[in-house]
Every structure is written in C-alpha cells, then in structure tokens.
Protein backbone atom coordinates (compact mmCIF):
# COMPACT_ATOMS: atom_id res chain seq x y z
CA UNK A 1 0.00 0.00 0.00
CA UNK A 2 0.99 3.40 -0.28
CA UNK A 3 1.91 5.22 2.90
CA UNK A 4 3.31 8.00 4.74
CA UNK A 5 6.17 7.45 6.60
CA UNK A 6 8.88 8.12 8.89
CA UNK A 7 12.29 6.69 9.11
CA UNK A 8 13.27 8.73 12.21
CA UNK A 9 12.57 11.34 13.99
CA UNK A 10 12.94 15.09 13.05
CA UNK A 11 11.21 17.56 11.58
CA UNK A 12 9.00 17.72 8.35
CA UNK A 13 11.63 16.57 6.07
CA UNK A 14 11.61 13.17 7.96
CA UNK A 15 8.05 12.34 6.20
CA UNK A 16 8.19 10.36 2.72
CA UNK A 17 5.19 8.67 0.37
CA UNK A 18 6.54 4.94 -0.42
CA UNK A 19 4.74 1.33 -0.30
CA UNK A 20 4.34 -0.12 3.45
CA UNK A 21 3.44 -3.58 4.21
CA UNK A 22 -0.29 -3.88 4.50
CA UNK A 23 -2.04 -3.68 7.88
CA UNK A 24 -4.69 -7.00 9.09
CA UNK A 25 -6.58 -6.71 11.75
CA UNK A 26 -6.30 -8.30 14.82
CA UNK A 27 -8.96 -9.33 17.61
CA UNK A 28 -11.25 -6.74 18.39
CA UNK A 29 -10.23 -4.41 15.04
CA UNK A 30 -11.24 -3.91 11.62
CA UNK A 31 -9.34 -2.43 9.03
CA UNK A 32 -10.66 0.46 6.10
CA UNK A 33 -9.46 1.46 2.77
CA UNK A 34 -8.90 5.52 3.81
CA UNK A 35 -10.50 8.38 2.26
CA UNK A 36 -8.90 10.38 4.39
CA UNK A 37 -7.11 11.14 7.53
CA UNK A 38 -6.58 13.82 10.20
CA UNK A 39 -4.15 15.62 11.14
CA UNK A 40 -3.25 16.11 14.87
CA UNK A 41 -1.22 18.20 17.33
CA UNK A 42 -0.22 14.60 18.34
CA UNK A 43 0.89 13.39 15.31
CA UNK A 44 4.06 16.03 14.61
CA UNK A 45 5.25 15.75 18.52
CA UNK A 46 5.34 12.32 18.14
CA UNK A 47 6.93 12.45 14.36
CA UNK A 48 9.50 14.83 15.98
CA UNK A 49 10.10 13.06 19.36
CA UNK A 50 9.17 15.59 21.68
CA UNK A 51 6.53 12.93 23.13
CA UNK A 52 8.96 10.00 22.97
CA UNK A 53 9.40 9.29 26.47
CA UNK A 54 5.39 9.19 26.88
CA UNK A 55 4.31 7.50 23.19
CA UNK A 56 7.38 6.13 21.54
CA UNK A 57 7.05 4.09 18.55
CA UNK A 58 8.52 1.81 15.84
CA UNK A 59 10.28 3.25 13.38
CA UNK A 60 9.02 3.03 10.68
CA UNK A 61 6.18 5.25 11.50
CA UNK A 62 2.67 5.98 9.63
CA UNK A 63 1.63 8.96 10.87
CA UNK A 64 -2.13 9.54 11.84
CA UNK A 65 -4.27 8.64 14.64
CA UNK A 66 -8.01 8.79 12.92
CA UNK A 67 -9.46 8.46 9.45
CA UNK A 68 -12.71 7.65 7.75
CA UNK A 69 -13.32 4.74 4.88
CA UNK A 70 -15.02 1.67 4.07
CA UNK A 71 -14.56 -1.45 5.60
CA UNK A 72 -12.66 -4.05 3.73
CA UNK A 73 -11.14 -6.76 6.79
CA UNK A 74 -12.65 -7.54 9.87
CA UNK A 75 -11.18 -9.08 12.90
CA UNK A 76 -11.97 -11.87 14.80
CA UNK A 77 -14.96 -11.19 17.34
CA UNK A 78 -16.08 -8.09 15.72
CA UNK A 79 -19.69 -7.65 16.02
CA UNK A 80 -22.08 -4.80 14.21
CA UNK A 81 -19.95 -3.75 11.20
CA UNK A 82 -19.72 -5.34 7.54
CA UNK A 83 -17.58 -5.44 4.85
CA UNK A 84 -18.20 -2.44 2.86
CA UNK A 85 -19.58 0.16 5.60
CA UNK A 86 -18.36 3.68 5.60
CA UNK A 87 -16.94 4.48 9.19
CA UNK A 88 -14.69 7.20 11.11
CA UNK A 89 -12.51 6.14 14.06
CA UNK A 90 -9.42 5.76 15.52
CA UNK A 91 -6.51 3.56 15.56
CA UNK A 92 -2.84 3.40 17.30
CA UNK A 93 -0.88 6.30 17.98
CA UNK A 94 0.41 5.93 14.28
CA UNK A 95 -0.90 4.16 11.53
CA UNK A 96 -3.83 6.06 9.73
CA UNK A 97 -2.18 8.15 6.99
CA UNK A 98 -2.33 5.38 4.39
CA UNK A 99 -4.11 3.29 1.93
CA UNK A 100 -5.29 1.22 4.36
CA UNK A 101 -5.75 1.49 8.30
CA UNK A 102 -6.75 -0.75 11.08
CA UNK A 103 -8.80 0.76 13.95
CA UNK A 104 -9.48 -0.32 16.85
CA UNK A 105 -13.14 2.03 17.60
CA UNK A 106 -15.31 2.93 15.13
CA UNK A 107 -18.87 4.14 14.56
CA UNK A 108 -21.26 4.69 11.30
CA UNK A 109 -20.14 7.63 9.40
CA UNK A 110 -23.28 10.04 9.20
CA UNK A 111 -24.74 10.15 5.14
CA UNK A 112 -24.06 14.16 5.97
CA UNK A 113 -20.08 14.49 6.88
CA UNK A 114 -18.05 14.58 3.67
CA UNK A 115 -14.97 12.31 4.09
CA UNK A 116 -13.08 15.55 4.87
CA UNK A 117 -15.52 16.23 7.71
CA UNK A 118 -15.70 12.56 9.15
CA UNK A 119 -11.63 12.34 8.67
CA UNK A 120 -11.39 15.20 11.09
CA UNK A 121 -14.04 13.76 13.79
CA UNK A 122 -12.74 11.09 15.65
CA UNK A 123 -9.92 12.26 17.79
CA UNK A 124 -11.57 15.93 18.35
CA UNK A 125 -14.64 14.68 19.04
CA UNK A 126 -13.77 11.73 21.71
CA UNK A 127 -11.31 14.39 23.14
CA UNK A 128 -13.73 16.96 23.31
CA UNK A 129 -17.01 14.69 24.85
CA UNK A 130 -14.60 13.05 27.22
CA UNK A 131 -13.42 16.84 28.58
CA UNK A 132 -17.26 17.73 28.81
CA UNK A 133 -18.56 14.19 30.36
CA UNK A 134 -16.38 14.87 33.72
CA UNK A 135 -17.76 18.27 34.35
CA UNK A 136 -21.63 16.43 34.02
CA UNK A 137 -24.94 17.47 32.74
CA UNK A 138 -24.27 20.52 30.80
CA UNK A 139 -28.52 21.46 30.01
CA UNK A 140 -28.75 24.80 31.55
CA UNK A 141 -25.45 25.33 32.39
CA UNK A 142 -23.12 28.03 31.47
CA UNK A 143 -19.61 26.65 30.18
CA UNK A 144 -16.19 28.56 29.09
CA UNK A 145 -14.39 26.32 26.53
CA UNK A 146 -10.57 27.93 26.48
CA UNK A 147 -8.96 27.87 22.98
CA UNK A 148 -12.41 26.94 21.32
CA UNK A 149 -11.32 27.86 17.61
CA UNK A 150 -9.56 24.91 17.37
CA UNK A 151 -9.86 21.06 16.45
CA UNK A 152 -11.21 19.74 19.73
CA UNK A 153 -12.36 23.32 21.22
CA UNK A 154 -14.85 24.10 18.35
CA UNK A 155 -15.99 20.10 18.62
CA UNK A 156 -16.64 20.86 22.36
CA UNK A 157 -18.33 23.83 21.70
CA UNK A 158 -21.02 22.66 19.41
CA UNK A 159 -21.38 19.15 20.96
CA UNK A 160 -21.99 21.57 24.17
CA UNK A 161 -24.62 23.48 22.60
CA UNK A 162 -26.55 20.59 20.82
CA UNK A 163 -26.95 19.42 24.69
CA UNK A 164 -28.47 22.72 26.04
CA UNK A 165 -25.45 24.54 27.60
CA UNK A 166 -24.62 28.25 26.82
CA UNK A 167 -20.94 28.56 25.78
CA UNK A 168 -18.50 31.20 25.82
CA UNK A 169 -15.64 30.25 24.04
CA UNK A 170 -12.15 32.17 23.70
CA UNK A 171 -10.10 32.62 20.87
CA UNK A 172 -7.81 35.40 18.81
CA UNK A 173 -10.11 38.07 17.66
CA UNK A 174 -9.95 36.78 13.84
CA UNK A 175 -11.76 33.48 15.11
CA UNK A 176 -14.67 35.45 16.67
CA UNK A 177 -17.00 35.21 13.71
CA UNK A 178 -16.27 31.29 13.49
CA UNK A 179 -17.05 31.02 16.86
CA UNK A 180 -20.41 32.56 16.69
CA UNK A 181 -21.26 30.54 13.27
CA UNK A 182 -21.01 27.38 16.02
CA UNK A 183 -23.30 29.17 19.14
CA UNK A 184 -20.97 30.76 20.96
CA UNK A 185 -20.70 33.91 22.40
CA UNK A 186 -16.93 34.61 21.88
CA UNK A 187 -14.41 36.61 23.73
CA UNK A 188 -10.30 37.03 23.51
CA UNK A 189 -8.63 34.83 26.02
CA UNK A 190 -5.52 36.36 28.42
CA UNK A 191 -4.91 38.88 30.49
CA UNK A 192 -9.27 40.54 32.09
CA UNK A 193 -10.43 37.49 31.04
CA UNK A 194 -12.89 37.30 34.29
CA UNK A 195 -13.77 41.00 33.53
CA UNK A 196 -15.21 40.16 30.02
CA UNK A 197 -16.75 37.10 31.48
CA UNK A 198 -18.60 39.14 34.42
CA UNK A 199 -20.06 41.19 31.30
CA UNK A 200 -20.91 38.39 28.69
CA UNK A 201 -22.28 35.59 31.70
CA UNK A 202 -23.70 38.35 34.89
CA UNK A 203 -25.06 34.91 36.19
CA UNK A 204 -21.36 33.52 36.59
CA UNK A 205 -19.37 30.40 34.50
CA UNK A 206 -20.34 27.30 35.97
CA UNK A 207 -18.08 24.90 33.96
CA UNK A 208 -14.72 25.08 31.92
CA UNK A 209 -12.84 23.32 29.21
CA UNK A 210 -9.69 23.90 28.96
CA UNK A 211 -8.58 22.78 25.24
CA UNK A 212 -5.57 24.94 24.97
CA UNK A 213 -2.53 24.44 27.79
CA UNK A 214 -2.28 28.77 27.76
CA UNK A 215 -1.10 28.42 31.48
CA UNK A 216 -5.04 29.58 32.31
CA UNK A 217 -5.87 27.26 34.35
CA UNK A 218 -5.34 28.51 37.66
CA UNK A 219 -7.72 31.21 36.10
CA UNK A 220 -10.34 29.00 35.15
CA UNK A 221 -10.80 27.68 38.37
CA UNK A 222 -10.60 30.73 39.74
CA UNK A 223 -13.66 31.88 37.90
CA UNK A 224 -15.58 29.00 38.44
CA UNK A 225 -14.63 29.05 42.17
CA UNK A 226 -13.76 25.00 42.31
CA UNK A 227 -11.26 22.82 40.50
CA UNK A 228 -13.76 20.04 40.40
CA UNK A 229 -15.60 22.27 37.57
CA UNK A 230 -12.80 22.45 35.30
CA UNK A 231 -11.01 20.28 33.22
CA UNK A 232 -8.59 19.83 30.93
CA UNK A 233 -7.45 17.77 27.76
CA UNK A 234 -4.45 19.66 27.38
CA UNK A 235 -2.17 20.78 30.63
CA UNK A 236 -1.04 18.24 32.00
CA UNK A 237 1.77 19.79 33.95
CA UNK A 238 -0.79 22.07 35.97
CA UNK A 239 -3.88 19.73 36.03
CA UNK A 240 -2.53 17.84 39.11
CA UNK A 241 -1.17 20.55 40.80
CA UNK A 242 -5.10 22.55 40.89
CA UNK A 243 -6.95 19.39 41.03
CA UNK A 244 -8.85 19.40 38.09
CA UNK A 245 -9.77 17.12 35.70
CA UNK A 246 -6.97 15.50 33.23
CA UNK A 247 -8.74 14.03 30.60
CA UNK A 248 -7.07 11.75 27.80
CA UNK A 249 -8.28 10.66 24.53
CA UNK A 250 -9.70 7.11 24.55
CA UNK A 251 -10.32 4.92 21.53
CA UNK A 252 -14.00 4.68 22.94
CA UNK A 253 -16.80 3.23 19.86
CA UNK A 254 -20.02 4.43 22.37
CA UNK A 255 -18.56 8.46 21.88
CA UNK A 256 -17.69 8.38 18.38
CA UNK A 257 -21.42 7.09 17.92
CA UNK A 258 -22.59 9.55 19.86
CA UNK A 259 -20.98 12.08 17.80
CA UNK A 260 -21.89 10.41 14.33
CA UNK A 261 -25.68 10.49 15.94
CA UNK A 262 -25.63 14.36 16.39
CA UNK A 263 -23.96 14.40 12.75
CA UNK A 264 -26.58 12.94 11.67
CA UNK A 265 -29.47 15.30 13.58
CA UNK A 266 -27.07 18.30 11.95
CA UNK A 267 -26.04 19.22 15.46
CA UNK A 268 -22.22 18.36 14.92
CA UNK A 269 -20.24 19.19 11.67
CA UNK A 270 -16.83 18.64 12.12
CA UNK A 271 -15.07 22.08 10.37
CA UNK A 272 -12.11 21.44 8.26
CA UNK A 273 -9.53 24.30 7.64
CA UNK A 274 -7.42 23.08 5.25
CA UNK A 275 -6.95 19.42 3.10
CA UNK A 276 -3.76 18.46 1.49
CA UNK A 277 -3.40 15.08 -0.73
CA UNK A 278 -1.55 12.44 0.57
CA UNK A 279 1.87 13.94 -1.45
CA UNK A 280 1.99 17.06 0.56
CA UNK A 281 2.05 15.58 4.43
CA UNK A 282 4.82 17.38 5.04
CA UNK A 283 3.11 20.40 4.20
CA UNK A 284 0.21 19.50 6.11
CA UNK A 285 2.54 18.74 9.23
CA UNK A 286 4.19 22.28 8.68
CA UNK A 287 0.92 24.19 8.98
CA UNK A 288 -0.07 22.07 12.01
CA UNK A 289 2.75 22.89 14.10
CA UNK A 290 2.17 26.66 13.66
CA UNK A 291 -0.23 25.69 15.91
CA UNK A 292 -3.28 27.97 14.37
CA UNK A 293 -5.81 25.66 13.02
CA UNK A 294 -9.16 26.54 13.09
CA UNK A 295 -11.01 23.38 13.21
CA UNK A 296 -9.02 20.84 11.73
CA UNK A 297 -6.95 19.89 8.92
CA UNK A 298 -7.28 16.72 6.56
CA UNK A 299 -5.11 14.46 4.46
CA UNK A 300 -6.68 13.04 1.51
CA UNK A 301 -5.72 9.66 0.58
C-alpha cells in the first residue's frame, strides 16, 4: 500500500510517500481502505520526538491517529460492522495516513459528513465529549471552553450546545465570527479574562474546558470558584497541581457514535480548515505545528 512514513525522527523533512506492508486486523479491530485522515497536534510531537518518552514508537512510522473509509477486513470477534460500511474512528498512535488502516473504535459515518468532515471527527470529538462528560450534565449550564477555535475546542463547543449549555468560548479576535457561526458567544482569552466574562455571563461560568494548555488554568478555576468544575485535555503539567480534571483521549466506539448520531441530527459538523493530498504531508505537518488551526486539517488519501 501506499503510505506515509517516517524513518526517524525530526522535523517535516523526515516524512516520505513509499509502499508499506499492508495492515490486518487483529482481535477486536477492523481495518478500512482511507479516504482520508486527520491531522493532529499529536501526530508532529510524536513524528518529531518531543513525546517519545510518553508515546514512543517503531520506526518506521505511519503517521495519523483517525481516518474515515469503508470497511474491507474484519477481525476476529467483531460484532455490528460489515464489509463495505463507511466508518470514522481511531486507531494506534500511528498508523492512519495510508491506503489502508486498522482501527481499533469505530462508529457509522453520518450520510451528511463529507470524508473531509468525518476524517477530522474522531480524535476531536472523543477528546472533546470526554473533557465535557467529567464536568456532568451541561442542560442549563453556562460553560467557558478555552482555545475553542480549534480542532477539539470548536468540537466541544457545538457538541456543548446541541446538549443545552450556553458557551462562551475564547479565541484570537480573527476566530470570533467562526465562533459565533457554532453558538458561541466569543471573547479574547488572556490577560481581564474574568472581567469580560462578568459582562458576557452576569449569572457567573459554571463549567470550563480547557482545550488549549495557555497556562489559564489557575484562572479557570478561579472563575468558576472549584477545581472540580474544570477540566482539561491539554495541561497536563498544571492539572494535578489545581486538582482538576486530566482528561485523555480514549479509543471509545459508544462516543464516536454519539458524535456520528448528532452528525446525523445536523447538530455536529466537524469544520475542516485546510486538506492536502496524501503527497503534501509534510506540508500538512508544517501548517499544524504553527499551531493555528481553526477546526481541523485533513489528508486526503
């Protein structure tokens, strides 16, 4: 198959299109012929080896944590999908940017989401509804998603508003239009950020999401006055030291079809920034780490 791939670590210039051995499914897994794949913060610290000591890897590496396609090899004991269904999920820490991928959770991809849109789903959107499950029932509630303009802040943000909660969401100035388009009321993050908030929410924040490790944190739970209404997907160096939630991404099939169900209501559209083809990774992987997206970005395949 053809592939993206690593050799070793480094920068951008590390990643190369060749054949790969193909990928079969083990217990548990199926395997797709990709459409397309996303692209992740994840993805270039691992490819570079800043997250070596906490995710290492083989070498060679396929880079890519989630994609969309159609099923063509199922594993043993897999229940509920065919040969031939169009689904979105996730795999390994590597793995996805290729001709074919095996993943390990999975749901329907809604009629509705182009491949594009369901490429870009799966990581942001089990990030993002595993940050909001820990802070509970979010119907009537106000919540503050920090860094919402991005891949799993604007997921949180409009998974948060399909399920009744008012959101405030912060994000550079240029971003404030996108962020209303999703149902937010949006505001610049740093410095009077609990001045604008005592403005836009005179009721008080009662949860936050933090999405963007700004070093906010401490402020976060200052504005929500306790640590057990914040969380975070992102800072892991302060999240222990406050006591709020620390919430990892999980390869979890029952919130990917939770998200696929509210893409299919039109309550959740994944929003993709940019898509590259498969010959211009590196390129992809260069605009990712300027660490900017809004929404997400996609590799065609």
């Amino acid at each position: 198959m053809h592939a993206a791939r690593y050799h070793e670590y480094g920068g951008v210039e590390t990643l190369v299109v060749e054949q790969a051995p193909d990928p079969h499914p083990g217990p548990g897994e199926i395997r797709v012929r990709v459409a397309a794949a996303g692209v992740n913060p994840v993805d270039w610290k691992v490819r570079s080896g800043a997250a070596r000591q906490l995710l290492p890897v083989d070498l060679p590496a396929i880079p890519g944590r989630d994609a969309v396609g159609v099923v063509d090899e199922i594993g043993e004991g897999v229940r509920g999908v065919s040969i031939g269904d169009r689904v979105f999920g996730l795999g390994g820490v590597t793995g996805a940017t290729a001709e074919l991928a095996v993943l390990s959770a999975w749901a329907q991809a809604p009629a509705a989401w182009t491949d594009e849109q369901a490429a870009g789903a799966g990581l942001a959107a089990v990030t993002a509804m595993g940050g909001l499950k820990v802070l509970g029932p979010l119907k009537g509630r106000t919540l503050l998603v920090e860094g919402a303009a991005g891949g799993v802040g604007s997921a949180a943000v409009e998974i948060a508003v399909a399920r009744g909660a008012t959101v405030i969401g912060t994000a550079g100035e240029r971003n404030h239009g996108f962020l209303t388009s999703l149902g937010a009321v949006a505001t610049t993050y740093g410095t009077g950020l609990a001045q604008r908030l005592a403005t836009l929410a005179p009721n008080g924040v009662d949860i936050a999401l933090d999405t963007a490790a700004s070093g906010s944190l401490a402020d976060l739970v200052a504005i929500v006055g306790d640590p057990a209404r914040v969380s975070t997907v992102a800072d892991h160096t302060n999240a222990h030291r406050l006591g709020v939630h620390l919430v990892n991404a999980e390869n979890d099939s029952t919130l990917l079809a939770e998200a696929g169900e509210l893409g299919r209501l039109g309550r959740y559209t994944p929003r993709i920034e940019r898509t590259y083809p498969l010959e211009q990774i590196a390129e992809a992987h260069a605009y990712a780490e300027r660490g900017h997206t809004r929404g997400k970005i996609v590799v065609r395949v």
